[in-house]
C-alpha atoms as a PDB file:
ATOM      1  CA  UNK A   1       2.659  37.080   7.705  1.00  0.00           C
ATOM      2  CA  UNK A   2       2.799  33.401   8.188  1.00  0.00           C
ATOM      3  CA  UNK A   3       5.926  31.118   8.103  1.00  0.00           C
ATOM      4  CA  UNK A   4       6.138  28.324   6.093  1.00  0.00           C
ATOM      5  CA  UNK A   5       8.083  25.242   6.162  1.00  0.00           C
ATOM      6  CA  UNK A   6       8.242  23.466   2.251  1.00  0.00           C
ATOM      7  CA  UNK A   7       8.821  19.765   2.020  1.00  0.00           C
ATOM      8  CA  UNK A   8       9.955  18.295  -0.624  1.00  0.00           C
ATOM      9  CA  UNK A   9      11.131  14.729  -1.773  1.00  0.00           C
ATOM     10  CA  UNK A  10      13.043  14.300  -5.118  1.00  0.00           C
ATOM     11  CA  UNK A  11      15.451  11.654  -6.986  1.00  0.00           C
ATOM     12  CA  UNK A  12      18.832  11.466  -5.135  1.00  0.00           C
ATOM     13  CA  UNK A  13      21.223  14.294  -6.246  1.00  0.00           C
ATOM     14  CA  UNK A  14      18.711  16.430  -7.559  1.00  0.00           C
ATOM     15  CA  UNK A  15      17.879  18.418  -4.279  1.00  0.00           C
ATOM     16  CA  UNK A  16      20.488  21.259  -5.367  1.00  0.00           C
ATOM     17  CA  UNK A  17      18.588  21.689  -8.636  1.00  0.00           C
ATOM     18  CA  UNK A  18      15.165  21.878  -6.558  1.00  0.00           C
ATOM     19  CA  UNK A  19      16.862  24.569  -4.264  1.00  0.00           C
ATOM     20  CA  UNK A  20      17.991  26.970  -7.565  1.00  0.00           C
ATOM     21  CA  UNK A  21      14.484  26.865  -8.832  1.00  0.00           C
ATOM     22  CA  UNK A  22      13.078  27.681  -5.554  1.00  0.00           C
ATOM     23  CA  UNK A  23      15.744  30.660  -5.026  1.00  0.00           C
ATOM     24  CA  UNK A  24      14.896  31.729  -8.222  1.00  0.00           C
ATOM     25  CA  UNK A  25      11.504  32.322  -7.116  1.00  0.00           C
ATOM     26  CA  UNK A  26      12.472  34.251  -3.542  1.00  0.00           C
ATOM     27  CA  UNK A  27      14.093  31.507  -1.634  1.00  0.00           C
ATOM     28  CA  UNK A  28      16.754  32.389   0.754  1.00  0.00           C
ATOM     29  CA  UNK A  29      18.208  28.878  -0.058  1.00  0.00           C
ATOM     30  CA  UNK A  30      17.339  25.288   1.219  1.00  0.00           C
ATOM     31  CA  UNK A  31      19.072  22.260   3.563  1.00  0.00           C
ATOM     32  CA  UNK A  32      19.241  18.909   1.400  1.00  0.00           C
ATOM     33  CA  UNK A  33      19.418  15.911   3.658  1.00  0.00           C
ATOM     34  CA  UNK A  34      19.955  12.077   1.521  1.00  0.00           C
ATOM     35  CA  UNK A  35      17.271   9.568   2.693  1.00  0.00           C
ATOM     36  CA  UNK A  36      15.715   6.580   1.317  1.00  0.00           C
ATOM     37  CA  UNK A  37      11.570   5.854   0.988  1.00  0.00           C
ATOM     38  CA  UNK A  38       9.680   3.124   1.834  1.00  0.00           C
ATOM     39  CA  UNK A  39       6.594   2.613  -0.504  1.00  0.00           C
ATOM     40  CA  UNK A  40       4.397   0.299  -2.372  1.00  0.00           C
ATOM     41  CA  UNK A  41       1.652   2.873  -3.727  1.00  0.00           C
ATOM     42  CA  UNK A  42       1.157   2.766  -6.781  1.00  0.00           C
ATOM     43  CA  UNK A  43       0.489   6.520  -7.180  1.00  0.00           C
ATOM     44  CA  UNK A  44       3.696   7.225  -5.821  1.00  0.00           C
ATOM     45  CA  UNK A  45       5.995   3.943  -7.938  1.00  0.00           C
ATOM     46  CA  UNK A  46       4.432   5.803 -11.151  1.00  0.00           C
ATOM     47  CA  UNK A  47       5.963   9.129  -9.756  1.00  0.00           C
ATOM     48  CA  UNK A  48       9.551   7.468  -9.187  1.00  0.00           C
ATOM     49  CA  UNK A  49       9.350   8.051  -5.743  1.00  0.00           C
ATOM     50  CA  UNK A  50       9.094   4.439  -4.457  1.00  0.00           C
ATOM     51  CA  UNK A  51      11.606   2.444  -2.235  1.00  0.00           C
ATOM     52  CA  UNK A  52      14.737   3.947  -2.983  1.00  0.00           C
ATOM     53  CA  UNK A  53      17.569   6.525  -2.299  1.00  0.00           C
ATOM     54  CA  UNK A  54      16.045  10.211  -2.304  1.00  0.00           C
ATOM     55  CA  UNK A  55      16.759  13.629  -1.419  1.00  0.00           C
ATOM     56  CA  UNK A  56      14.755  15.812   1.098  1.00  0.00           C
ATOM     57  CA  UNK A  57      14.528  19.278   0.622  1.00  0.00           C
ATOM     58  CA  UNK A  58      13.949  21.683   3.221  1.00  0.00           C
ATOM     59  CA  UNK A  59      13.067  25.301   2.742  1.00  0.00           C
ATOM     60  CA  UNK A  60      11.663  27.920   5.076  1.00  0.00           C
ATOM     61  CA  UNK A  61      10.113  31.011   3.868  1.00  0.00           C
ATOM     62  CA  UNK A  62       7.318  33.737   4.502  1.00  0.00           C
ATOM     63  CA  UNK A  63       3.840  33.561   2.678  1.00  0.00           C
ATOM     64  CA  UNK A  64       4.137  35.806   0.547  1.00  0.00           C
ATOM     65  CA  UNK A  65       6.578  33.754  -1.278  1.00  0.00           C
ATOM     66  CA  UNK A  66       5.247  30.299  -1.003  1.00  0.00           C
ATOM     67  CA  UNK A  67       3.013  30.498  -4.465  1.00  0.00           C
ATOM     68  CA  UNK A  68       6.201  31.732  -6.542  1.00  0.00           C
ATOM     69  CA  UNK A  69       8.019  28.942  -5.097  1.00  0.00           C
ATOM     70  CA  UNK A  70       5.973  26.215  -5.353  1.00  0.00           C
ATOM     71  CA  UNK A  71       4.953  27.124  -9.179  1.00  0.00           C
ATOM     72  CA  UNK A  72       9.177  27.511  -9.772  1.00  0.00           C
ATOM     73  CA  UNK A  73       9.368  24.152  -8.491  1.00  0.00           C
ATOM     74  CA  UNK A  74       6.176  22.010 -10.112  1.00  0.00           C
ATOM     75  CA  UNK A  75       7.486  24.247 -13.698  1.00  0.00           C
ATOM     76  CA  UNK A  76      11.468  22.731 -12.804  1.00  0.00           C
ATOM     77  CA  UNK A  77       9.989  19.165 -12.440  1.00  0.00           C
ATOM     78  CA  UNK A  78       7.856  19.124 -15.632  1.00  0.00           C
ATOM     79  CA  UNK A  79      11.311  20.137 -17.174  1.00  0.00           C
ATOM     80  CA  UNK A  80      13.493  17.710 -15.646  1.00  0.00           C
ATOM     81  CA  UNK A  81      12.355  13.954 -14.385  1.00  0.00           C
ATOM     82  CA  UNK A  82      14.730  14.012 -11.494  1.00  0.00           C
ATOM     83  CA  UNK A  83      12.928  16.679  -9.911  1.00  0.00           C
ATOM     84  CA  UNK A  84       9.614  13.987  -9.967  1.00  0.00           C
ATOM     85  CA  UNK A  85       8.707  14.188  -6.492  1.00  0.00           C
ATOM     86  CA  UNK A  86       6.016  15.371  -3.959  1.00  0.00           C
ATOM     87  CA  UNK A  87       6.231  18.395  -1.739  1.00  0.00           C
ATOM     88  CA  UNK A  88       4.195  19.547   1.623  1.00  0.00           C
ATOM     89  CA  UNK A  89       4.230  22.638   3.247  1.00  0.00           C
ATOM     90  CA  UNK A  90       3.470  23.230   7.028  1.00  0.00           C
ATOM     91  CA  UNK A  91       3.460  26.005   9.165  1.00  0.00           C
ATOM     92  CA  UNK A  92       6.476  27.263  11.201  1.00  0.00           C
ATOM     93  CA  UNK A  93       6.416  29.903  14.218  1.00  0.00           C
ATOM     94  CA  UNK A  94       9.235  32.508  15.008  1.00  0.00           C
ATOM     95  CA  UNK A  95      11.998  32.279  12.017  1.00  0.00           C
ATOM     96  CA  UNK A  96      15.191  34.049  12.818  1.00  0.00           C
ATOM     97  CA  UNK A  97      17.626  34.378  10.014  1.00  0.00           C
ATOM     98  CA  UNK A  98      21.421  34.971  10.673  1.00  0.00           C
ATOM     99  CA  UNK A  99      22.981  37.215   8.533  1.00  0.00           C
ATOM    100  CA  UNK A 100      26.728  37.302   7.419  1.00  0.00           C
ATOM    101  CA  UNK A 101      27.031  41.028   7.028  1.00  0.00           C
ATOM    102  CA  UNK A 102      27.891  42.979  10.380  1.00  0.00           C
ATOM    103  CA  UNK A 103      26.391  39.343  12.053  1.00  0.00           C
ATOM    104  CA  UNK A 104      23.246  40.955  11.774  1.00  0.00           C
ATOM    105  CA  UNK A 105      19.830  38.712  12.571  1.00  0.00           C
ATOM    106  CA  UNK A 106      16.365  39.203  11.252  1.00  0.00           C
ATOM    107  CA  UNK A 107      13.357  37.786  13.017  1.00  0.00           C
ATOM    108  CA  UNK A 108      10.258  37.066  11.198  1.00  0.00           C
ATOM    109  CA  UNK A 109       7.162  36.048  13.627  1.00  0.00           C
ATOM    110  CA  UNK A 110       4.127  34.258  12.121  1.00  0.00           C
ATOM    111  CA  UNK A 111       1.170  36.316  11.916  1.00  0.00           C
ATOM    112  CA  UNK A 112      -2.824  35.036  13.012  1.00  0.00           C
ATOM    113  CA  UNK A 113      -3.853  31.937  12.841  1.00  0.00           C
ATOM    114  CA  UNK A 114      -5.909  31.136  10.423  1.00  0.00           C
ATOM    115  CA  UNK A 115      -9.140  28.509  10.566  1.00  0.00           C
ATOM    116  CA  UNK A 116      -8.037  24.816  10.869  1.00  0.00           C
ATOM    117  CA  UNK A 117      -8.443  23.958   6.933  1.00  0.00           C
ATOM    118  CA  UNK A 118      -5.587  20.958   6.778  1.00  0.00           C
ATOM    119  CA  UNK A 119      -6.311  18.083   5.042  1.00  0.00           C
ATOM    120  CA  UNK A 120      -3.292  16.138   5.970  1.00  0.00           C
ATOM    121  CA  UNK A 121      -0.999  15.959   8.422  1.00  0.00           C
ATOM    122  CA  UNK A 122       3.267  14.675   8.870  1.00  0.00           C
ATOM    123  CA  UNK A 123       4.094  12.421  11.206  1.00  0.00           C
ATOM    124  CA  UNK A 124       7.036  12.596  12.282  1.00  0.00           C
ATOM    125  CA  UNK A 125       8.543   8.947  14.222  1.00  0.00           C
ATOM    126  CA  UNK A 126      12.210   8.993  15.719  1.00  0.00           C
ATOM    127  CA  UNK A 127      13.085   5.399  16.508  1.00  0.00           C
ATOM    128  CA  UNK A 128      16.195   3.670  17.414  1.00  0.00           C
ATOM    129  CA  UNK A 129      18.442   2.594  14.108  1.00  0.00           C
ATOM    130  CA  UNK A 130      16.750  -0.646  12.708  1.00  0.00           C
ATOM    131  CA  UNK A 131      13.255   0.045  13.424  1.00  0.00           C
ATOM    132  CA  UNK A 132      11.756   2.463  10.916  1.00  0.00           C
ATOM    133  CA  UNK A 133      10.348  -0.426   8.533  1.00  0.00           C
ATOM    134  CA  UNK A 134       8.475  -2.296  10.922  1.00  0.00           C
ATOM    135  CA  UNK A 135       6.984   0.909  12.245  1.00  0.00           C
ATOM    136  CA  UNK A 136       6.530   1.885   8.320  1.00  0.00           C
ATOM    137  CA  UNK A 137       5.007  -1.860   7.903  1.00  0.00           C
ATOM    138  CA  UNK A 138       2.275  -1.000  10.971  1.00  0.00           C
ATOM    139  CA  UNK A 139       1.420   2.315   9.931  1.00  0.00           C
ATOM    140  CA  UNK A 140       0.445   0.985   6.081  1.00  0.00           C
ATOM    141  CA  UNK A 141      -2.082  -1.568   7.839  1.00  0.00           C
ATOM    142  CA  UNK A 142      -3.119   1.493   9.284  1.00  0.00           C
ATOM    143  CA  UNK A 143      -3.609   3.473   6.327  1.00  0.00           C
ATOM    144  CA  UNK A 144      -0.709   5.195   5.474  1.00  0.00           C
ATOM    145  CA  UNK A 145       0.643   5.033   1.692  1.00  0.00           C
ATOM    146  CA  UNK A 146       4.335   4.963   2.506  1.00  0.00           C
ATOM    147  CA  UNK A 147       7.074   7.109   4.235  1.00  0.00           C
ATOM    148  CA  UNK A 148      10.649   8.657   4.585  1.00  0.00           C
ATOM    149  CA  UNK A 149      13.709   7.511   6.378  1.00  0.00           C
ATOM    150  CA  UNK A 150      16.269   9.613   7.535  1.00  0.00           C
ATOM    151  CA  UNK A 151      19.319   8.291   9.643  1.00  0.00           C
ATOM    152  CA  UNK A 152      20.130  10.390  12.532  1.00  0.00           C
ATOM    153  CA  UNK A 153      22.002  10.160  16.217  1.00  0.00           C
ATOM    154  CA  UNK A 154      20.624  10.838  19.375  1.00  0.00           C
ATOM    155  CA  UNK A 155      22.563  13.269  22.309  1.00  0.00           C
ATOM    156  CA  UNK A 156      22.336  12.753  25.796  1.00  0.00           C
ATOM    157  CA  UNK A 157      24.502  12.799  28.974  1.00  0.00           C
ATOM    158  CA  UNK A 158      25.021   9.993  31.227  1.00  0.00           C
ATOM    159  CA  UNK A 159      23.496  11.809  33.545  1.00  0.00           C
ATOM    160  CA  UNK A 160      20.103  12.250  31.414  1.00  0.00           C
ATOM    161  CA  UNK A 161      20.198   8.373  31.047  1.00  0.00           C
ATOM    162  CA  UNK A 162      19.957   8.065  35.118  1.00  0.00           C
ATOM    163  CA  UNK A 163      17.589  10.628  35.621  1.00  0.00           C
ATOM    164  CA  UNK A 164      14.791   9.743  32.815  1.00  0.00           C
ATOM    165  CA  UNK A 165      15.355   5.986  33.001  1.00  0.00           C
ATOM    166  CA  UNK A 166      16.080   6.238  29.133  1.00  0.00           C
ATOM    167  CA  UNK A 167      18.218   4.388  27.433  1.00  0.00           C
ATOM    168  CA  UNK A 168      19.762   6.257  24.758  1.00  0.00           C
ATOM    169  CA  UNK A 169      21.173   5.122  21.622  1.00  0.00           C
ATOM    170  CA  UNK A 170      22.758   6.997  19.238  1.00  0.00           C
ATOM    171  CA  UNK A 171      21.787   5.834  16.041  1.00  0.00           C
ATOM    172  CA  UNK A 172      18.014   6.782  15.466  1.00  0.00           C
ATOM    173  CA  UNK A 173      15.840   6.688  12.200  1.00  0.00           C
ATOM    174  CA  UNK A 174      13.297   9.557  11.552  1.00  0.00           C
ATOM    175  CA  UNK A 175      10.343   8.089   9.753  1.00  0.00           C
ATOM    176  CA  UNK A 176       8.377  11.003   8.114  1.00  0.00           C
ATOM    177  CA  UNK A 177       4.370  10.017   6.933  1.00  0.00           C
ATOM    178  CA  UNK A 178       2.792  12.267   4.942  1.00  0.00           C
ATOM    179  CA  UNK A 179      -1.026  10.762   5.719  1.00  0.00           C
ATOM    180  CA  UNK A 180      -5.052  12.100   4.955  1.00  0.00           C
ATOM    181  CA  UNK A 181      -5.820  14.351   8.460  1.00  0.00           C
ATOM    182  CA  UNK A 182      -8.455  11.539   8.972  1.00  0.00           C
ATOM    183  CA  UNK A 183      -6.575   8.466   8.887  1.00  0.00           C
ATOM    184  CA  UNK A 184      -3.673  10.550  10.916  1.00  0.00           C
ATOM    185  CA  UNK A 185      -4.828   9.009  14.417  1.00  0.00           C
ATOM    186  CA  UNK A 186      -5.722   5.163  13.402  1.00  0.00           C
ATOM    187  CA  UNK A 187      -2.124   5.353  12.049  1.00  0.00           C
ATOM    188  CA  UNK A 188      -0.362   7.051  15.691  1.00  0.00           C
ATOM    189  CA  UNK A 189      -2.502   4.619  17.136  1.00  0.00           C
ATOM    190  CA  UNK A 190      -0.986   1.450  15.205  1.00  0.00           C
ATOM    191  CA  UNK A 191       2.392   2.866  15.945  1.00  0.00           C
ATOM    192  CA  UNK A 192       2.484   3.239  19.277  1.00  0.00           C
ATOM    193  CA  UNK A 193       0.655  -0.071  19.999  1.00  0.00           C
ATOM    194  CA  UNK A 194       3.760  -1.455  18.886  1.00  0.00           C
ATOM    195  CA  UNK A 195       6.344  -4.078  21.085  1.00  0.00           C
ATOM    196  CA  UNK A 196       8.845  -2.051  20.052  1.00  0.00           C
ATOM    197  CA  UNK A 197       7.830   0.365  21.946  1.00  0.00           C
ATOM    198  CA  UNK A 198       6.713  -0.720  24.944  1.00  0.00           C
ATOM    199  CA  UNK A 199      10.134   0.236  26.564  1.00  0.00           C
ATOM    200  CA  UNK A 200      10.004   3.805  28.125  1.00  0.00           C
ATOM    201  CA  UNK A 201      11.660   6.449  25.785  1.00  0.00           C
ATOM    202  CA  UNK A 202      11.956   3.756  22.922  1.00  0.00           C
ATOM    203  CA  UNK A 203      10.903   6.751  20.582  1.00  0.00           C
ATOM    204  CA  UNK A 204       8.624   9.138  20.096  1.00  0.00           C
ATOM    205  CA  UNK A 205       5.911  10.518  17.745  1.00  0.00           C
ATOM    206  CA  UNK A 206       4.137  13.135  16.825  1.00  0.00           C
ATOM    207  CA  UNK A 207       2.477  15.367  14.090  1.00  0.00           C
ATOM    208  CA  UNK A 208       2.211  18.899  12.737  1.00  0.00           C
ATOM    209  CA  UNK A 209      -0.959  19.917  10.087  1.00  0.00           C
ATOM    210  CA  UNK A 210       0.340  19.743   6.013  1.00  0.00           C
ATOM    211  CA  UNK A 211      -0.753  23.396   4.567  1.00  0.00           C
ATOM    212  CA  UNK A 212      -0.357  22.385   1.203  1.00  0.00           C
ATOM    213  CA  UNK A 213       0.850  19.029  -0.763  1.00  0.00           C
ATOM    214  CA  UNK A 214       1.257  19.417  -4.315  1.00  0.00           C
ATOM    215  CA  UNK A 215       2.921  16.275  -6.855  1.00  0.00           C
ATOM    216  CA  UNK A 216       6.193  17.307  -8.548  1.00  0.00           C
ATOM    217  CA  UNK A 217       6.116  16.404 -12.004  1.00  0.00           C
ATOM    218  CA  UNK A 218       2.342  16.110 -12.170  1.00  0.00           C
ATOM    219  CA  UNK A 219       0.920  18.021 -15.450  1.00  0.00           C
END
């Protein structure tokens, strides 16, 4: 059995409603995380999913569930606008799952790999706070049709600073991409050609294949 990580991005305050339909369908339940996008596709404005406040969804589950889930989902958006969204499904290794009764843990490992067959990939850009719409305004040049911002912190000791010749600051911005597999490198490659980066451990960047991406709301 493979692992599966779902992706989704819905109105703001709506995540919770995503999550039901998804547990309805086999889900073990779902982390919701507020964020805003940054877009000017067309595609995605008609969708409601253009610059403004969202909600991520993230759910992990096994294979055999992902079909039930993602129809529970696309049928919960067709019922209910907020729900309009996108959502993109990659692959996850080793999942273990902590259990409240007798604090019992069950580990699910992802089976074979199957042959490469991804059409798109996420990539994934952790920046310092301030930063995550001029990297978003590179990677459209670049191709890309718009993005995700979440705000996050950074951890380090003082130590860590001294020893990597990093300078860490706390706030950071995760810019997620969700780009065509082809246009995935031109994009990396505007991104890290930029000044902002040309301090050492500025940010970093990196991608993961995008099993599946299916539009929320879409008939």
């Amino acid at each position: 059995m493979e692992n599966k990580l779902i992706f989704a991005l819905v109105g703001r305050n709506s995540g919770e409603d995503l999550v039901n339909a998804a547990k309805s369908a086999g889900a073990w339940g779902g982390t919701i995380i507020p964020c805003r996008s940054i877009s000017d596709n067309a595609l995605l404005q008609f969708f409601g999913i253009g610059e403004s406040d969202q909600d991520v969804v993230l759910i992990v589950t096994g294979d055999k569930f992902l079909e039930p889930i993602l129809e529970a989902m696309k049928k919960a958006a067709l019922e209910d606008k907020r729900l309009s969204g996108f959502a993109a499904v990659a692959g996850v290794g080793t999942i273990m799952r902590f259990l409240a009764e007798n604090n019992r843990m069950e580990t699910f490992n992802t089976g074979e790999k199957t042959m490469d067959r991804h059409t798109h990939e996420m990539i994934y850009v952790i920046v310092n706070s301030g930063f995550a719409d001029d990297v978003m305004a590179a990677a459209r040049k670049a191709g890309a049709h718009g993005g995700t911002v979440l705000n996050a912190r950074g951890t380090g000791k003082q130590e860590d600073v001294k020893f990597f010749g990093i300078t860490i600051v706390p706030e950071k911005e995760i810019l997620l991409i969700v780009a065509e597999k082809d246009k995935s490198s031109d994009i990396m490659d505007a991104i890290k050609a930029m000044d902002c980066f040309a301090t050492p451990g500025s940010g970093i960047v990196f991608t993961s294949d995008v099993d599946n991406f299916t539009i929320l709301g879409k008939k």
